[in-house]
N, C-alpha and C. Protein backbone atom coordinates (compact mmCIF):
# COMPACT_ATOMS: atom_id res chain seq x y z
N UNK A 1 15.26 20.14 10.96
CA UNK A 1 14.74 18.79 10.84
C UNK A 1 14.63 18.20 12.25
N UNK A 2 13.24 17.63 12.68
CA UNK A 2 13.32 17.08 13.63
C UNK A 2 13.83 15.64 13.81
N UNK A 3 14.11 15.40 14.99
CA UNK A 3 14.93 13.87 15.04
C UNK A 3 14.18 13.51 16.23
N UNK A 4 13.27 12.36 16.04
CA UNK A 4 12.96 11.47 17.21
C UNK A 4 13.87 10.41 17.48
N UNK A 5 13.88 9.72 18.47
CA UNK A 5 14.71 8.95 18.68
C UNK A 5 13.85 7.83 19.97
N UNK A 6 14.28 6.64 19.79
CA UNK A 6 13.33 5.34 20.90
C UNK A 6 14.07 3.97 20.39
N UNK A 7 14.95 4.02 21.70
CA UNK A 7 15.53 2.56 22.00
C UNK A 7 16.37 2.27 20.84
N UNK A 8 17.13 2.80 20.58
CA UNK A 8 17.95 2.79 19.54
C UNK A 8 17.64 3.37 17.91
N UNK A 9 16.31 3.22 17.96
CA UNK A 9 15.77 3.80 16.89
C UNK A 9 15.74 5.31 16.74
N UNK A 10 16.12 5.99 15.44
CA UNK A 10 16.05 7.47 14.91
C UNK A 10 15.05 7.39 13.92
N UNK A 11 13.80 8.20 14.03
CA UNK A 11 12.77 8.72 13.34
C UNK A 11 13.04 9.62 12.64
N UNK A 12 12.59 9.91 11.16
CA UNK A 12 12.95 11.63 10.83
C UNK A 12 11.58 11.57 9.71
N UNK A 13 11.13 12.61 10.12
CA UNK A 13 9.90 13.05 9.58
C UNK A 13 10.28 13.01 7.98
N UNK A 14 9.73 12.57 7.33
CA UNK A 14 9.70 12.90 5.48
C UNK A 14 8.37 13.78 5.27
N UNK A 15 9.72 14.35 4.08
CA UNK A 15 8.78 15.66 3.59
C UNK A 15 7.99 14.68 2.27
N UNK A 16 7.54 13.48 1.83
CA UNK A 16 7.09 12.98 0.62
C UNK A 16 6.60 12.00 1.15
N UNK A 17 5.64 11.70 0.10
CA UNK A 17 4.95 10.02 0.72
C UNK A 17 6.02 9.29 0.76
N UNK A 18 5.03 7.93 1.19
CA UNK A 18 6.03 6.86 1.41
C UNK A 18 6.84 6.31 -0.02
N UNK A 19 5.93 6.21 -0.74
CA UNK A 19 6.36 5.59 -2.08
C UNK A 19 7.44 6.45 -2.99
N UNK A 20 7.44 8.12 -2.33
CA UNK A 20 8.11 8.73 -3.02
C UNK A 20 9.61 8.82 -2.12
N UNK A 21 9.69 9.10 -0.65
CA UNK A 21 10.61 8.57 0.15
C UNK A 21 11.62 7.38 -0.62
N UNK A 22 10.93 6.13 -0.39
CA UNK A 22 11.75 5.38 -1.21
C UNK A 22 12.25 5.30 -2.93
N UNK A 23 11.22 5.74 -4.04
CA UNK A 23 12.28 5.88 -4.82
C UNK A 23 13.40 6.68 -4.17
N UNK A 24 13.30 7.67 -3.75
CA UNK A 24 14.57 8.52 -3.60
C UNK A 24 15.67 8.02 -2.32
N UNK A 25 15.20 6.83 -1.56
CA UNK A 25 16.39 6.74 -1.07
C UNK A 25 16.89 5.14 -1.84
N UNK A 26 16.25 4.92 -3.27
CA UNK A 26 16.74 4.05 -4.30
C UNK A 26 17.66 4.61 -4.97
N UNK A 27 17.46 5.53 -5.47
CA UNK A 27 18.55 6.45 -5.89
C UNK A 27 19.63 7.04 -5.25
N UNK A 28 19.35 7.44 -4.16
CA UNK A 28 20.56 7.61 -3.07
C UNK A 28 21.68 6.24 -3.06
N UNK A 29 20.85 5.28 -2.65
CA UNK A 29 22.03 3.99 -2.78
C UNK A 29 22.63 3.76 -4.17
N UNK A 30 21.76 3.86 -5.03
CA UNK A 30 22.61 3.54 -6.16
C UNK A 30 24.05 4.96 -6.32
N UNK A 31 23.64 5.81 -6.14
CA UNK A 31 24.73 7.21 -6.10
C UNK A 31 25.74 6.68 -5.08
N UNK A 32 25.78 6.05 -3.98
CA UNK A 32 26.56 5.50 -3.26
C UNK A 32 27.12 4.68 -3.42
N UNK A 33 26.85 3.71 -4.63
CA UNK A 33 27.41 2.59 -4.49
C UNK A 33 27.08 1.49 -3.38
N UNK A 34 26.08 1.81 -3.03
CA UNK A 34 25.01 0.79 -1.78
C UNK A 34 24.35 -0.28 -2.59
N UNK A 35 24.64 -1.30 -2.28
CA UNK A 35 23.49 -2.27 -2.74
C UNK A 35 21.97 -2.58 -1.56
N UNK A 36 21.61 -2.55 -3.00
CA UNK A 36 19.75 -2.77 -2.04
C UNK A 36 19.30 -4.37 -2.17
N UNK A 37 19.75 -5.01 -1.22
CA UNK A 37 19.35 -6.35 -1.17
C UNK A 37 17.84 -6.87 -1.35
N UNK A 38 17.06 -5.91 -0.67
CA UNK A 38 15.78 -6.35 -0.90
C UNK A 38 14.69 -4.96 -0.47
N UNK A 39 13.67 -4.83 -0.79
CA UNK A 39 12.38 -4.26 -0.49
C UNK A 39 11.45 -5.08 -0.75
N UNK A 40 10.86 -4.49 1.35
CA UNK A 40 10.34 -5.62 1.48
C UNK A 40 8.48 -4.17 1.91
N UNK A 41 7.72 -4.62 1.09
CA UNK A 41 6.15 -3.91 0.99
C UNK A 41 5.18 -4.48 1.77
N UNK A 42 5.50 -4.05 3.18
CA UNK A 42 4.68 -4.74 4.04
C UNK A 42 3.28 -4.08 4.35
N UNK A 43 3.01 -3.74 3.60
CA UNK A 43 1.17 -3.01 3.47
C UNK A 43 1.10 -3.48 2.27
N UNK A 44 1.83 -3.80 0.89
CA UNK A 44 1.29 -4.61 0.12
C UNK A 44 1.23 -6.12 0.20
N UNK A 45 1.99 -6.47 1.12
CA UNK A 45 1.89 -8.34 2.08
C UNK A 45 0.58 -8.41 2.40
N UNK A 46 0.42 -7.83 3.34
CA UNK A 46 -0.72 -7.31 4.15
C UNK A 46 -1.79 -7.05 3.11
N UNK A 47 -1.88 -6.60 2.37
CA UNK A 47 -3.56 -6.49 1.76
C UNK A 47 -3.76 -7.53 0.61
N UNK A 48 -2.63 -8.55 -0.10
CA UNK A 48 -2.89 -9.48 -0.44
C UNK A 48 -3.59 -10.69 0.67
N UNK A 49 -3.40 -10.54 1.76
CA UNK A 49 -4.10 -11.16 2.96
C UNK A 49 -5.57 -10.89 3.23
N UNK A 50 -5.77 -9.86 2.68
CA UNK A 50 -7.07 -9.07 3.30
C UNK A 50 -7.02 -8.01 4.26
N UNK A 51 -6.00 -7.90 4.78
CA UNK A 51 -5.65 -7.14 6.01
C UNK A 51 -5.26 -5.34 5.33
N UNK A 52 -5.56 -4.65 6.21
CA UNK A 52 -4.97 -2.97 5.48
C UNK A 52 -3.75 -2.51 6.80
N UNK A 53 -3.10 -2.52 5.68
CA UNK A 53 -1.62 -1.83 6.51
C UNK A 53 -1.45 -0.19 6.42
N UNK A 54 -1.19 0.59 6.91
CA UNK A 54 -0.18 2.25 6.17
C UNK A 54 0.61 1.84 5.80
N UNK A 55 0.50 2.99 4.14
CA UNK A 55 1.99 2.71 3.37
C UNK A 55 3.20 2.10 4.69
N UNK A 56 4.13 0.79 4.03
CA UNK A 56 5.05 0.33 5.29
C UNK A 56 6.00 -0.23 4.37
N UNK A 57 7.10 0.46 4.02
CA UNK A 57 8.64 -0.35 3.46
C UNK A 57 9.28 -0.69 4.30
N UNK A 58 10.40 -1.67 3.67
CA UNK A 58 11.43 -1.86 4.46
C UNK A 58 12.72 -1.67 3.47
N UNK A 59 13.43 -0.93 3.33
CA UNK A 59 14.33 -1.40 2.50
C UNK A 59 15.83 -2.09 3.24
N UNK A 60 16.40 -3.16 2.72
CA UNK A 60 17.60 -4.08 3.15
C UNK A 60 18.80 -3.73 2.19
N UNK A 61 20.14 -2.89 2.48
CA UNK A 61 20.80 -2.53 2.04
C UNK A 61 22.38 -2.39 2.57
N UNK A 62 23.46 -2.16 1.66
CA UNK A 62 24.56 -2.13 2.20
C UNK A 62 25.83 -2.55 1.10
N UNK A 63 27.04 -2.55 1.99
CA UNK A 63 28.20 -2.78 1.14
C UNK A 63 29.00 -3.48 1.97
N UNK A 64 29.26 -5.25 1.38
CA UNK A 64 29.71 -5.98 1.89
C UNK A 64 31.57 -5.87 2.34
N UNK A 65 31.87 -4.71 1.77
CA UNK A 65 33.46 -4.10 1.69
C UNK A 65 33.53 -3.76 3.48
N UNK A 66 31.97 -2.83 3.47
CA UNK A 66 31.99 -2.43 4.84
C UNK A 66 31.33 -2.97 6.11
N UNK A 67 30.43 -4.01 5.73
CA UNK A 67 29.91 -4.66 6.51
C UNK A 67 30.20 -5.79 6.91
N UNK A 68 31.29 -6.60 6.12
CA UNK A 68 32.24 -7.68 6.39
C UNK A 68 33.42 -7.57 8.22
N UNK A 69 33.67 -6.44 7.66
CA UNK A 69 34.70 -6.09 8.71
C UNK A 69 33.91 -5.97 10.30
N UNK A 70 32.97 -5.51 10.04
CA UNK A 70 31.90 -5.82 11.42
C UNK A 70 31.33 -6.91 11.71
N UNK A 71 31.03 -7.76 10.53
CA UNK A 71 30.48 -8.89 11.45
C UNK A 71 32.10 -9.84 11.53
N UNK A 72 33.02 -9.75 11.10
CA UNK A 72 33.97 -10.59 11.76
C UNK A 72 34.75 -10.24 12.77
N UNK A 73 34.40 -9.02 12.95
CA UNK A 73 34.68 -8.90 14.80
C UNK A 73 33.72 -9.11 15.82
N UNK A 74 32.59 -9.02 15.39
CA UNK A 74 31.45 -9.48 16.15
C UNK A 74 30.58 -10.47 15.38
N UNK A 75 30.85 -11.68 15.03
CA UNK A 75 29.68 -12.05 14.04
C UNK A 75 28.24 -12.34 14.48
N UNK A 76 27.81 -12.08 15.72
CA UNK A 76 26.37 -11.58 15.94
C UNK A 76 26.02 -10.45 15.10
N UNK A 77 26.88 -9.70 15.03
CA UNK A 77 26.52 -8.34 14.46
C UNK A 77 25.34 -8.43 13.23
N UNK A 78 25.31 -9.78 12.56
CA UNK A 78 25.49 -10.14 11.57
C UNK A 78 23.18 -9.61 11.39
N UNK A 79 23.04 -10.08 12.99
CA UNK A 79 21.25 -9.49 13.31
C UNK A 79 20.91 -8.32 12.36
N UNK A 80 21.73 -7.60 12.27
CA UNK A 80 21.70 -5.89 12.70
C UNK A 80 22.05 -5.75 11.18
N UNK A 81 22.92 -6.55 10.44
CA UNK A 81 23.28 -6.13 9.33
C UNK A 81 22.79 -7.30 7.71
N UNK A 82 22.49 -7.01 6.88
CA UNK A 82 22.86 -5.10 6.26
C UNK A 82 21.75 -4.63 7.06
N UNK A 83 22.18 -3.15 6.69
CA UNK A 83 21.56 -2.02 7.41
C UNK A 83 20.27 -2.20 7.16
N UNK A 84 19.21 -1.19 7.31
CA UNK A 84 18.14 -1.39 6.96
C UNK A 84 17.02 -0.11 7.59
N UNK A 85 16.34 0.42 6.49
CA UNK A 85 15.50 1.87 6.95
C UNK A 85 13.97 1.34 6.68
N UNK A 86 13.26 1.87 7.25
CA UNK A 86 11.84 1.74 7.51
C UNK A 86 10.95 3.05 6.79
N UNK A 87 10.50 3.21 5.69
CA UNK A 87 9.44 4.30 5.63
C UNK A 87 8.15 3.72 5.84
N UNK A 88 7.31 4.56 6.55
CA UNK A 88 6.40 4.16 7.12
C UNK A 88 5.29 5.73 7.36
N UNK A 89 4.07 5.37 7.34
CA UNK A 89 3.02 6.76 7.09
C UNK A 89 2.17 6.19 8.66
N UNK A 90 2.10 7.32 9.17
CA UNK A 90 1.47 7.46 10.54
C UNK A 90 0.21 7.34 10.90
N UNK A 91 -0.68 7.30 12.10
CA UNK A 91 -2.07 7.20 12.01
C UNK A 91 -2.29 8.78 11.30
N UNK A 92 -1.52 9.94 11.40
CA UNK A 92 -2.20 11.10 10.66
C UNK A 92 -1.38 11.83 9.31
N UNK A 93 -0.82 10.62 9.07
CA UNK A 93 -0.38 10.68 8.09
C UNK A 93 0.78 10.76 7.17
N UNK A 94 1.39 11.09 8.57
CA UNK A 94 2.92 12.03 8.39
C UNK A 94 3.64 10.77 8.03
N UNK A 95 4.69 10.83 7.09
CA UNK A 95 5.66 9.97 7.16
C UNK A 95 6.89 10.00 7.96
N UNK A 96 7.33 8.86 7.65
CA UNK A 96 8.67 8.39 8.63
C UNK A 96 9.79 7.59 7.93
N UNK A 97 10.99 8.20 8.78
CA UNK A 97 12.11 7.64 7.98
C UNK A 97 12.67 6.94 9.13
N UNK A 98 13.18 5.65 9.41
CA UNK A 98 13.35 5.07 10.49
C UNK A 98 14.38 4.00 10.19
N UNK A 99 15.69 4.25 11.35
CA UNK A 99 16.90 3.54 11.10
C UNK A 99 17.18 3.21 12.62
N UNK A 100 18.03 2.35 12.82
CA UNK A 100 18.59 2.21 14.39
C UNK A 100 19.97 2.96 14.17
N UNK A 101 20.05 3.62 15.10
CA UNK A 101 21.17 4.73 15.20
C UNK A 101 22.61 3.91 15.37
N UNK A 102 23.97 4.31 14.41
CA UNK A 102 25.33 3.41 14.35
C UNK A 102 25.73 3.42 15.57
N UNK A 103 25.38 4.12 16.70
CA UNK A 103 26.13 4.94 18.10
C UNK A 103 25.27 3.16 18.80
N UNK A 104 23.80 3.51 18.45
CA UNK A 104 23.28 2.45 19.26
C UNK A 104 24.11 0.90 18.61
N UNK A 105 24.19 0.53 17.80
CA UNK A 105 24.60 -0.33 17.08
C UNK A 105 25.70 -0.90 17.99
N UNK A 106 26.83 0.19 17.85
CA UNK A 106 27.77 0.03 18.47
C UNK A 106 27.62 -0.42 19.72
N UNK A 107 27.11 -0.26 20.55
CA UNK A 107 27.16 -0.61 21.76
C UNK A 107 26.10 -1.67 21.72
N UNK A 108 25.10 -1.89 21.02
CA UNK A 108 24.22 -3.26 21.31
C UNK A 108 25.46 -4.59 21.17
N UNK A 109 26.14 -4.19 19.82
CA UNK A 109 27.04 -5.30 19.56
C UNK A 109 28.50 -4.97 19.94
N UNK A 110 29.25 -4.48 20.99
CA UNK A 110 30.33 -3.79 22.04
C UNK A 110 31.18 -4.17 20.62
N UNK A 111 30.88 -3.14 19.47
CA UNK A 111 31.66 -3.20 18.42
C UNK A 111 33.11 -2.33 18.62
N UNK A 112 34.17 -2.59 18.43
CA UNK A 112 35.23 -1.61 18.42
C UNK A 112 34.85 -0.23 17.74
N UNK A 113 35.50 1.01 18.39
CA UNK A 113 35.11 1.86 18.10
C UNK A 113 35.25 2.62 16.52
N UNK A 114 36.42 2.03 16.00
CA UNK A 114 36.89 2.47 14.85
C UNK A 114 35.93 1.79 13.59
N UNK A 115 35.00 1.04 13.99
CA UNK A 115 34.01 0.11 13.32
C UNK A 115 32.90 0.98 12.69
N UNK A 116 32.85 2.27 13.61
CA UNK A 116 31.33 2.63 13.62
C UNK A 116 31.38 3.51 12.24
N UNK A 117 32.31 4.17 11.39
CA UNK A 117 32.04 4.81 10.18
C UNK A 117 32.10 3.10 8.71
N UNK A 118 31.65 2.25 9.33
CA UNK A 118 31.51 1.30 8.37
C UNK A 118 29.95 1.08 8.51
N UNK A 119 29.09 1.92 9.44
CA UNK A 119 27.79 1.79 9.93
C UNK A 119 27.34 3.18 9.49
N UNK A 120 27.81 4.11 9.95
CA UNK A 120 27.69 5.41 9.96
C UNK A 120 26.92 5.97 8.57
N UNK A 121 27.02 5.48 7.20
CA UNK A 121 26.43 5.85 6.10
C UNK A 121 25.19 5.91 6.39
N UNK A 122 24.31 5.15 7.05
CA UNK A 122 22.78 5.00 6.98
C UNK A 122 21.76 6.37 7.19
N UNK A 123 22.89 7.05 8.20
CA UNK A 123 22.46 8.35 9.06
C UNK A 123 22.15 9.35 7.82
N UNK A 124 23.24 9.85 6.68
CA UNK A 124 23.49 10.44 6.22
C UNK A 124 22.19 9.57 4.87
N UNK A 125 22.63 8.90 4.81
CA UNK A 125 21.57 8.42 3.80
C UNK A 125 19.80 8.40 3.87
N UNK A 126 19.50 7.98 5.15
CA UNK A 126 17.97 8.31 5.63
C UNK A 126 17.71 10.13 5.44
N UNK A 127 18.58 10.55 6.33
CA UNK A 127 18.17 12.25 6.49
C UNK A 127 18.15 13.12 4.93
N UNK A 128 19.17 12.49 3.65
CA UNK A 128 18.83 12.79 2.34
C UNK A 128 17.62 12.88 2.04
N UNK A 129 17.19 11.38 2.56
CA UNK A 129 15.89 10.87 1.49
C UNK A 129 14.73 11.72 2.47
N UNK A 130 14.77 12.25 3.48
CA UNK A 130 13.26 12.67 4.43
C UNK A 130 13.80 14.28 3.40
N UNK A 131 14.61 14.76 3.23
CA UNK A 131 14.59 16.16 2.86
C UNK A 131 13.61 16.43 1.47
């Protein structure tokens, strides 16, 4: 599996469209016990406008057990969280699975180190859903 990576951001190629990407990383969270706060269909925003987007999700997700404890040591943190993955289809087509990496996280918000497996799920959860 390839892994791009830019400015904190991790890319990972999906093997499925976009629409199929996300059911399956809907199902992934629910198997986790992740709540999905929101999906947000920003090519279907976009063409109620008139405008044409590529397939473009966002999904907003997480577990306030584990994401509590980070923003009250940093409550900026609070930008960054819940987590949140991007599928998204390319000018040629390819899809994309797109998260900001917990390593980067950590250090955008000089989070204590023992913080970062309360972030760390996203990794493991994006690279499911591109397989």
């Amino acid at each position: 599996m390839a892994l791009r990576g830019n400015g904190g951001l991790i890319d990972i190629p999906s093997d499925h469209s976009v629409d199929e990407t996300v059911e399956k990383l809907k199902r992934i969270l629910q198997e986790r016990g992740l709540t999905l706060f929101a999906l947000i269909d920003h090519s279907g925003e976009a063409a109620k406008v008139g405008m044409q987007l590529r397939p473009t999700k966002l999904l907003i997700f997480g577990n306030p057990k584990a994401g509590t404890p980070v923003m009250l040591a940093v409550p900026r943190s609070a930008i960054d969280l819940p987590l949140k993955i991007l599928v998204w289809e390319d000018g040629q087509g390819r899809v994309w699975v797109t998260y900001s990496s917990p390593a980067y996280l950590l250090e955008r918000h000089n989070l204590p180190g023992d913080l970062l497996q309360n972030i760390a799920a996203i990794e493991s959860v994006a690279k499911k859903a591109a397989e």
